[in-house]
N, C-alpha and C. Protein backbone atom coordinates (compact mmCIF):
# COMPACT_ATOMS: atom_id res chain seq x y z
N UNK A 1 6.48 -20.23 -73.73
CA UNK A 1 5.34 -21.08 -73.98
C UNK A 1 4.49 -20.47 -75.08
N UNK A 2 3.84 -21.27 -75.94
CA UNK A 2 3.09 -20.63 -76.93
C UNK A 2 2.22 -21.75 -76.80
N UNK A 3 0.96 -21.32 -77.64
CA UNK A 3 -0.44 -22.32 -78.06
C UNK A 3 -0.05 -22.98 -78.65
N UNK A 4 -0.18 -23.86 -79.29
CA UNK A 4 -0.54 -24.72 -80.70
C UNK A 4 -1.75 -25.04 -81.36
N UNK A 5 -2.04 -23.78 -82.39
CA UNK A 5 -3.46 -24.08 -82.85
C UNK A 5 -3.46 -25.75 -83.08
N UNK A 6 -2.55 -26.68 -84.19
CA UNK A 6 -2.70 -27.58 -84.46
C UNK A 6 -2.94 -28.54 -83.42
N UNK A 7 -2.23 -28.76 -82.14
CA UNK A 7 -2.27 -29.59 -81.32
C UNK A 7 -3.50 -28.99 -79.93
N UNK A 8 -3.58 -27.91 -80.11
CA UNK A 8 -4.73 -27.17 -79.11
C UNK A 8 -3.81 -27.42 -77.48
N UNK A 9 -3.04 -27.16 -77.59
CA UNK A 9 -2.06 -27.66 -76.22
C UNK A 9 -0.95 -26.33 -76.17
N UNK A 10 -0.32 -25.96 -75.20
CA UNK A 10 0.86 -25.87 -75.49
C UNK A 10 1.76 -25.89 -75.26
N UNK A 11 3.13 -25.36 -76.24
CA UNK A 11 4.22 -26.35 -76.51
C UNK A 11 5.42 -25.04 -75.61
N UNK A 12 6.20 -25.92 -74.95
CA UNK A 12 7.21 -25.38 -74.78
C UNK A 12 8.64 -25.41 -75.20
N UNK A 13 9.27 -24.08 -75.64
CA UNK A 13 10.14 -23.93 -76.46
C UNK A 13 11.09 -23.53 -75.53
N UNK A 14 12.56 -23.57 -75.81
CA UNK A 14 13.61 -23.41 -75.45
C UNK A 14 14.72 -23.00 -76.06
N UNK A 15 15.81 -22.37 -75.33
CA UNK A 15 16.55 -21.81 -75.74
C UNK A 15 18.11 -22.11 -74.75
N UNK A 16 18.64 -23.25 -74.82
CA UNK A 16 19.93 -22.90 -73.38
C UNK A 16 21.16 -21.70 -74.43
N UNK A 17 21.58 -21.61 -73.12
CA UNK A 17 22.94 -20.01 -73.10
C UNK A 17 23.89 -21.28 -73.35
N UNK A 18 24.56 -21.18 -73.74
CA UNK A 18 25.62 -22.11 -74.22
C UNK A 18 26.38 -20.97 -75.13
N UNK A 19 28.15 -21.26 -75.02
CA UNK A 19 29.40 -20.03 -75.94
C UNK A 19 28.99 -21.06 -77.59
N UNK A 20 28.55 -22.13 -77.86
CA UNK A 20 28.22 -22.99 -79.11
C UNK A 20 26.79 -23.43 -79.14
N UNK A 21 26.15 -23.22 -79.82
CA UNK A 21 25.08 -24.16 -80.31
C UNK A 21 25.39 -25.60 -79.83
N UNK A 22 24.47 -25.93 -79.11
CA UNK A 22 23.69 -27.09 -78.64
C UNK A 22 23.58 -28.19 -80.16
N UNK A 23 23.68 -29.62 -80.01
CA UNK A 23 23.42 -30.23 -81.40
C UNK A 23 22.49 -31.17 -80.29
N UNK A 24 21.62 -32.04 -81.05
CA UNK A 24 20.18 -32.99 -80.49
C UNK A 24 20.90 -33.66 -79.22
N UNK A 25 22.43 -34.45 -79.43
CA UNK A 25 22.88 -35.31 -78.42
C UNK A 25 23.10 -34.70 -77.53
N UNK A 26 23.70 -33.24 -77.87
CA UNK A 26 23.83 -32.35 -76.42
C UNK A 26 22.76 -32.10 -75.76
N UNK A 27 21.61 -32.09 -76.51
CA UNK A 27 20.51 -31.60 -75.86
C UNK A 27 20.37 -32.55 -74.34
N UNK A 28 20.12 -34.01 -75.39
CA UNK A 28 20.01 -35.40 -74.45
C UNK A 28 20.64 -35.35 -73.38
N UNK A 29 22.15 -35.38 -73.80
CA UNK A 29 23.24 -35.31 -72.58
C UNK A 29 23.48 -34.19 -71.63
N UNK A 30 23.05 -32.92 -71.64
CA UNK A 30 23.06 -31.93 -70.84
C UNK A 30 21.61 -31.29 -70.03
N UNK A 31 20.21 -31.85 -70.98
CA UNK A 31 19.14 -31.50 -70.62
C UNK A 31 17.82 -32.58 -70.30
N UNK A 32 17.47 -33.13 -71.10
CA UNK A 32 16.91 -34.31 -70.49
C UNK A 32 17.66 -35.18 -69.57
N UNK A 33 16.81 -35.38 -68.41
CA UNK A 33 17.10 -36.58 -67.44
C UNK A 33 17.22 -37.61 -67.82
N UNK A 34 18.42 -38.38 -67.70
CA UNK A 34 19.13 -39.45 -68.03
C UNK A 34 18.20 -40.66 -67.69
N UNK A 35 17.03 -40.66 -66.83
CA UNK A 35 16.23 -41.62 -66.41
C UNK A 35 15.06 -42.04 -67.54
N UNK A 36 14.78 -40.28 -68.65
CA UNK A 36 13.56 -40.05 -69.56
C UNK A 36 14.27 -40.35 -70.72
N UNK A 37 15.83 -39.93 -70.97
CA UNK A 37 16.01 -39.58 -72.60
C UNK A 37 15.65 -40.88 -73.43
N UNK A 38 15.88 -42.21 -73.04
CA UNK A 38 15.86 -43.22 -74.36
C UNK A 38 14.24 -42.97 -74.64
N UNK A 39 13.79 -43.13 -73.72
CA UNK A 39 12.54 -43.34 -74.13
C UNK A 39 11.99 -41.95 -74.56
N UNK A 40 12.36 -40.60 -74.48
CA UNK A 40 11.84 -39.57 -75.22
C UNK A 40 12.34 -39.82 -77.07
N UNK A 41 13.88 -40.04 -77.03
CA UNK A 41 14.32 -40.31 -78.40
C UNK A 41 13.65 -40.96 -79.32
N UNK A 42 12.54 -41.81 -78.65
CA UNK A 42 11.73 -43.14 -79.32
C UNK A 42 10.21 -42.57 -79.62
N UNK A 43 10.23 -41.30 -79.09
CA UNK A 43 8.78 -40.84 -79.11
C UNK A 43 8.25 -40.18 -80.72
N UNK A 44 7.50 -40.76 -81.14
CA UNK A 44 7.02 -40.25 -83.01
C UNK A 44 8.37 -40.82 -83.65
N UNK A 45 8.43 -39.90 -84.78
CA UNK A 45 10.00 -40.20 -86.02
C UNK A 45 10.51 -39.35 -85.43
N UNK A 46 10.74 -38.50 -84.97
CA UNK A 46 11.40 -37.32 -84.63
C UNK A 46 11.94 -37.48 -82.94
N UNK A 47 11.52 -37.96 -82.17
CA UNK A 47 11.70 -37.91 -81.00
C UNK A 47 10.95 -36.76 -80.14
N UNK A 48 11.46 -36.63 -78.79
CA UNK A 48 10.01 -35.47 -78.03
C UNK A 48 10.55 -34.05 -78.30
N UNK A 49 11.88 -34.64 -78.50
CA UNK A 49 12.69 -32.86 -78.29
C UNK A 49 13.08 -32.49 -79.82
N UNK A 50 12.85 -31.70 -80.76
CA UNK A 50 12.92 -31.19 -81.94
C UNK A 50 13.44 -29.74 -82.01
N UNK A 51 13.70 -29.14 -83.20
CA UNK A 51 13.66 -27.22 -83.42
C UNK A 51 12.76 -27.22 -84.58
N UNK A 52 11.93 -26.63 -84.29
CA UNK A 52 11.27 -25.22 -84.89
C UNK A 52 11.17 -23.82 -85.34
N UNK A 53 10.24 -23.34 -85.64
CA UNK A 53 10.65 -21.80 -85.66
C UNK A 53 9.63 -21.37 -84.83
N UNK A 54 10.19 -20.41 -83.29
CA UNK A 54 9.54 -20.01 -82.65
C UNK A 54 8.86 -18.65 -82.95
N UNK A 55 7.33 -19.05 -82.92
CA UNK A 55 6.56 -17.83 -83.11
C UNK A 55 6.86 -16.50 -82.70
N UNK A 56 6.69 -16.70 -81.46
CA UNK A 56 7.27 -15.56 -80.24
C UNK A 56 8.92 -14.89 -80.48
N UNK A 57 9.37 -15.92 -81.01
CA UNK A 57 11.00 -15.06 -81.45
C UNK A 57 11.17 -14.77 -83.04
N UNK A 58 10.14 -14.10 -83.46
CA UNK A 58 10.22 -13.56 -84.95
C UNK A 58 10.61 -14.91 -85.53
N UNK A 59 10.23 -16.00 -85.66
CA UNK A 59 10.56 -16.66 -86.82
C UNK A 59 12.41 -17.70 -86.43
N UNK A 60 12.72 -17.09 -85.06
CA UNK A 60 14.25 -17.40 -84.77
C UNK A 60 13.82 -19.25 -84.26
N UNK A 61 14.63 -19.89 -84.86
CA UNK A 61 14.56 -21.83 -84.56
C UNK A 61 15.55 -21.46 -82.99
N UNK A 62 14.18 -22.14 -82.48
CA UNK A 62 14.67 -22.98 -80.85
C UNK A 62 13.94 -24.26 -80.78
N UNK A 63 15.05 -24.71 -79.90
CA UNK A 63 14.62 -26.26 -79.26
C UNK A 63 13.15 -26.26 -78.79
N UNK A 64 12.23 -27.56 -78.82
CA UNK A 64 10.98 -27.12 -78.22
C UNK A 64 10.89 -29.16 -77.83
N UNK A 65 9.53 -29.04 -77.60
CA UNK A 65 8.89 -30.30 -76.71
C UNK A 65 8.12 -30.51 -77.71
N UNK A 66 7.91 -31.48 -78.23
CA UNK A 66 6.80 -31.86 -79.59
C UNK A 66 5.73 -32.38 -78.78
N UNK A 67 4.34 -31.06 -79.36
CA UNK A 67 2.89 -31.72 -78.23
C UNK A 67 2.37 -32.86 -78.65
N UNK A 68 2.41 -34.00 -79.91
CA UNK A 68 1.93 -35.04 -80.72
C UNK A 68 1.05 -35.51 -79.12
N UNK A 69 1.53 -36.26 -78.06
CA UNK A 69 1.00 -36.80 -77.37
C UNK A 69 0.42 -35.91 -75.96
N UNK A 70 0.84 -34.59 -76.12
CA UNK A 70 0.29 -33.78 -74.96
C UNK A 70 -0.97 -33.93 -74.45
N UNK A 71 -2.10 -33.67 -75.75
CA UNK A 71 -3.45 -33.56 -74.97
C UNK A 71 -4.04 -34.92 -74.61
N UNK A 72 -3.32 -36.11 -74.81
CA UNK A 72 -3.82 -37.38 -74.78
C UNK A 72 -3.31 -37.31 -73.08
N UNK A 73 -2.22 -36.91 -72.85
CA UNK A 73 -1.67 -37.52 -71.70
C UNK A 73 -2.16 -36.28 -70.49
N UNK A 74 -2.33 -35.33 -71.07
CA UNK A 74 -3.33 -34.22 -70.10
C UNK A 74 -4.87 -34.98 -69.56
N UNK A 75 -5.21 -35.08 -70.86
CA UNK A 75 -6.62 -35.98 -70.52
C UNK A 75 -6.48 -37.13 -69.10
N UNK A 76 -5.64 -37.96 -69.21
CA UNK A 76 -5.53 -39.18 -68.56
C UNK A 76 -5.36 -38.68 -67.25
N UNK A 77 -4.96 -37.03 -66.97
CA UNK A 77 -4.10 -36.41 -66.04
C UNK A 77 -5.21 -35.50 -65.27
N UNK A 78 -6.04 -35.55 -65.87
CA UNK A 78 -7.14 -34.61 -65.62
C UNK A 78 -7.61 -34.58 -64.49
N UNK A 79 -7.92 -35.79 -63.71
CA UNK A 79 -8.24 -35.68 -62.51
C UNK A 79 -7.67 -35.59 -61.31
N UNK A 80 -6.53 -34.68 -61.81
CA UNK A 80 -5.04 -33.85 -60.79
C UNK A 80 -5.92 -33.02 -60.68
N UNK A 81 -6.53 -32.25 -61.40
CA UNK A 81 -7.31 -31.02 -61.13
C UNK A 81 -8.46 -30.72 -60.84
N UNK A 82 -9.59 -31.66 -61.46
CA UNK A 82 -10.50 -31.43 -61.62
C UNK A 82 -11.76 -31.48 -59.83
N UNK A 83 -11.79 -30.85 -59.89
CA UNK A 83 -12.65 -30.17 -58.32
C UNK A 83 -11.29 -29.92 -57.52
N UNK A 84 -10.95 -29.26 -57.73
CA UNK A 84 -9.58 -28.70 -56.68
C UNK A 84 -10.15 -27.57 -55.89
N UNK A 85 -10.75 -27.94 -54.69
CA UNK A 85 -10.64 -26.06 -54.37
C UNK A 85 -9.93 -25.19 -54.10
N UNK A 86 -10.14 -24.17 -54.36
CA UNK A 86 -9.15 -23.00 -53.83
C UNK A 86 -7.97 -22.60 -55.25
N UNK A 87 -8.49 -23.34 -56.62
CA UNK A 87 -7.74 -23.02 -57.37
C UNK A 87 -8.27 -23.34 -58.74
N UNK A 88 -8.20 -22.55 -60.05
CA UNK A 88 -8.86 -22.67 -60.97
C UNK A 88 -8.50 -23.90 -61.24
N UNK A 89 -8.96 -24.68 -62.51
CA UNK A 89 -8.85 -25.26 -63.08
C UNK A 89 -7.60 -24.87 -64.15
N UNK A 90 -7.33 -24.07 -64.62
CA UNK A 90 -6.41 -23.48 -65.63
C UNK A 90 -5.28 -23.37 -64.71
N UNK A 91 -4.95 -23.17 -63.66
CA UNK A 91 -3.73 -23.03 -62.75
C UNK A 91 -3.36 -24.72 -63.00
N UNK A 92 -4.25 -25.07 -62.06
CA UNK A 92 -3.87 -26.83 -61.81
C UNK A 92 -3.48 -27.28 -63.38
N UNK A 93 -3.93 -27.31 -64.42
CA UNK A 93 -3.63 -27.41 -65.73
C UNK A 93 -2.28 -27.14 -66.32
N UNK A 94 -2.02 -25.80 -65.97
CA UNK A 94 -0.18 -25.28 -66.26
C UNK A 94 0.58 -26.06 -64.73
N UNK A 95 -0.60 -26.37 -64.34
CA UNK A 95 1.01 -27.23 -63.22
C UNK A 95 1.52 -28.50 -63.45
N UNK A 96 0.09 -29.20 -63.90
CA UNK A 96 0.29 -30.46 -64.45
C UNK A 96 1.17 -30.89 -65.92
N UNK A 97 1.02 -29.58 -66.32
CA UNK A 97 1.43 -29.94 -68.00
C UNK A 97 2.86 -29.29 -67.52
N UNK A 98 3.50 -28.79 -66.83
CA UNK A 98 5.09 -28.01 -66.46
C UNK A 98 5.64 -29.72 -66.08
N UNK A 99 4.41 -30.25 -65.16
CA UNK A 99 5.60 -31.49 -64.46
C UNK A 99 5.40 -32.44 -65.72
N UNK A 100 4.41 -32.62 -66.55
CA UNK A 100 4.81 -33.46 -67.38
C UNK A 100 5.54 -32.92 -68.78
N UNK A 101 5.31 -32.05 -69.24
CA UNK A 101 6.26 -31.47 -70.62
C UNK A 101 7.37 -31.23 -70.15
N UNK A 102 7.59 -29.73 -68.68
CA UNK A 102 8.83 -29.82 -68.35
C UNK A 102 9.96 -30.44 -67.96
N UNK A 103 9.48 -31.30 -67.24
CA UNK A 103 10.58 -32.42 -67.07
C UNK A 103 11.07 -33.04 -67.68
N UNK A 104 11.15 -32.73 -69.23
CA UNK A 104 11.24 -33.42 -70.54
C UNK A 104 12.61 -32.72 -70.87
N UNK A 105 12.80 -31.67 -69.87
CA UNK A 105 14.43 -30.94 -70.05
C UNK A 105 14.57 -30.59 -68.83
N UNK A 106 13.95 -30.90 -67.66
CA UNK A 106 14.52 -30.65 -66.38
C UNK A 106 13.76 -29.52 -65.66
N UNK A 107 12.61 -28.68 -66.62
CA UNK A 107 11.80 -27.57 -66.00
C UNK A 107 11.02 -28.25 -64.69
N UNK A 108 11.16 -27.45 -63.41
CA UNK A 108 10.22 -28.04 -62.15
C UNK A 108 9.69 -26.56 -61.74
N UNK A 109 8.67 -26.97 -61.15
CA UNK A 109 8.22 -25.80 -60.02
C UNK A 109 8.45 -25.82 -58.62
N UNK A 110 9.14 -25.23 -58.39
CA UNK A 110 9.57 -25.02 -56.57
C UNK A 110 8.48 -25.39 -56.16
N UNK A 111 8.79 -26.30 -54.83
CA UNK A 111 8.06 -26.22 -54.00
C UNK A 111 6.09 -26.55 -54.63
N UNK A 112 6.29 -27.54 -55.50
CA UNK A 112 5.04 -28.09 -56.28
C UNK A 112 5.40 -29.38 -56.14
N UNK A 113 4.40 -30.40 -55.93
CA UNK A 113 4.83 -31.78 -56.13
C UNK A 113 4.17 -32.13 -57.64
N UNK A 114 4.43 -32.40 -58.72
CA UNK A 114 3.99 -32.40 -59.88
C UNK A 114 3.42 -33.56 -60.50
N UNK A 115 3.80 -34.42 -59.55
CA UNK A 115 3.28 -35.67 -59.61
C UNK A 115 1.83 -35.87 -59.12
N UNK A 116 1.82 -35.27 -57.56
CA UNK A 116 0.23 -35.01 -56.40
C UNK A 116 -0.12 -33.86 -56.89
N UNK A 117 0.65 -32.55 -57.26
CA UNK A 117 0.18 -31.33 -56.47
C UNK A 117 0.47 -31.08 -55.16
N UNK A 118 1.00 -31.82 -54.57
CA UNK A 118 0.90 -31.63 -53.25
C UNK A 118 1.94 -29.99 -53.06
N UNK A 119 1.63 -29.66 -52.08
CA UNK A 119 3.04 -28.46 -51.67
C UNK A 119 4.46 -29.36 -50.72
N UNK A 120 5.63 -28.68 -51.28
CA UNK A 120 6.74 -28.97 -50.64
C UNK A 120 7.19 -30.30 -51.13
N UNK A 121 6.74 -31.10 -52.34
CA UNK A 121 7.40 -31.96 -53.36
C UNK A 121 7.20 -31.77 -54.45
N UNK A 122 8.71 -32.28 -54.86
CA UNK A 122 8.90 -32.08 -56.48
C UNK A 122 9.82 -30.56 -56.58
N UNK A 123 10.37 -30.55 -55.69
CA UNK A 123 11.27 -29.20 -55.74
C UNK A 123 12.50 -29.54 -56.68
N UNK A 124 12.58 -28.88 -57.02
CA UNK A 124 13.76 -28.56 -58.18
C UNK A 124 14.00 -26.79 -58.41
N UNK A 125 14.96 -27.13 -59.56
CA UNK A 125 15.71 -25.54 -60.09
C UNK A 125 14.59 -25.65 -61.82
N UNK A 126 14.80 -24.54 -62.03
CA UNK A 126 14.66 -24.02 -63.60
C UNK A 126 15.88 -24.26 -64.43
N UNK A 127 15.56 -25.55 -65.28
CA UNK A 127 17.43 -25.64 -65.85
C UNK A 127 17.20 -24.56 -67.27
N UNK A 128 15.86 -24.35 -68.02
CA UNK A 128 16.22 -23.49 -69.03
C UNK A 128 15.24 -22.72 -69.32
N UNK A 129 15.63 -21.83 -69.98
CA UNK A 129 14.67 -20.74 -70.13
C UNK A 129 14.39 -20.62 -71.44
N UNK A 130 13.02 -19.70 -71.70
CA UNK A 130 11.99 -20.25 -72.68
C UNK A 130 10.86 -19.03 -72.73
């Protein structure tokens, strides 16, 4: 995960283990959920899923999540968090933005419902690392 001065959000980058380089369709077909991909492909000119050059890896291009619409859709999302007790505001924030950016390649949090917050929905695996 890194910031994005430009987008003030941030963006998560990726990397799958694969014996070949990954090309965009593989991405689609092996990492986005088959329920999200048309409609991620359609997102900006570029689509949601792009490469870059990741800060954090000296300058090395990985797959990432394009934030264009992040802080719009955080905003709308805001009141997942906002008076939560028993938990910052900045927690509830990386939980909300994991179920909505991550699921954009299959990232979940155990035992988080990402949709409520609730505990004990929305369980899933970690499909990639980042």
């Amino acid at each position: 995960l890194q910031h994005s001065p430009a987008y003030n959000v941030p963006i998560l980058y990726f990397q799958p283990h694969t014996p070949t380089p990954l090309s965009l369709a593989d991405i689609y077909d092996r990492i986005v959920p088959t329920s999200s991909a048309e409609a991620l492909r359609r997102v900006g000119v570029l689509g949601a899923v792009s490469q870059a050059d990741n800060p954090a890896a000296g300058g090395e291009v990985w797959w990432f999540v394009h934030p264009c619409s992040t802080a719009e859709a955080m905003g709308e999302l805001r009141g997942l968090w906002e008076g939560v007790k028993g938990m910052r505001a900045e927690e509830w924030y990386v939980r909300v933005w994991v179920g909505l950016v991550g699921g954009v390649v299959g990232l979940r949090l155990e035992g988080v419902g990402l949709e409520t917050g609730r505990e004990g929905e929305g369980e899933g695996e970690v499909g990639t690392e980042g």
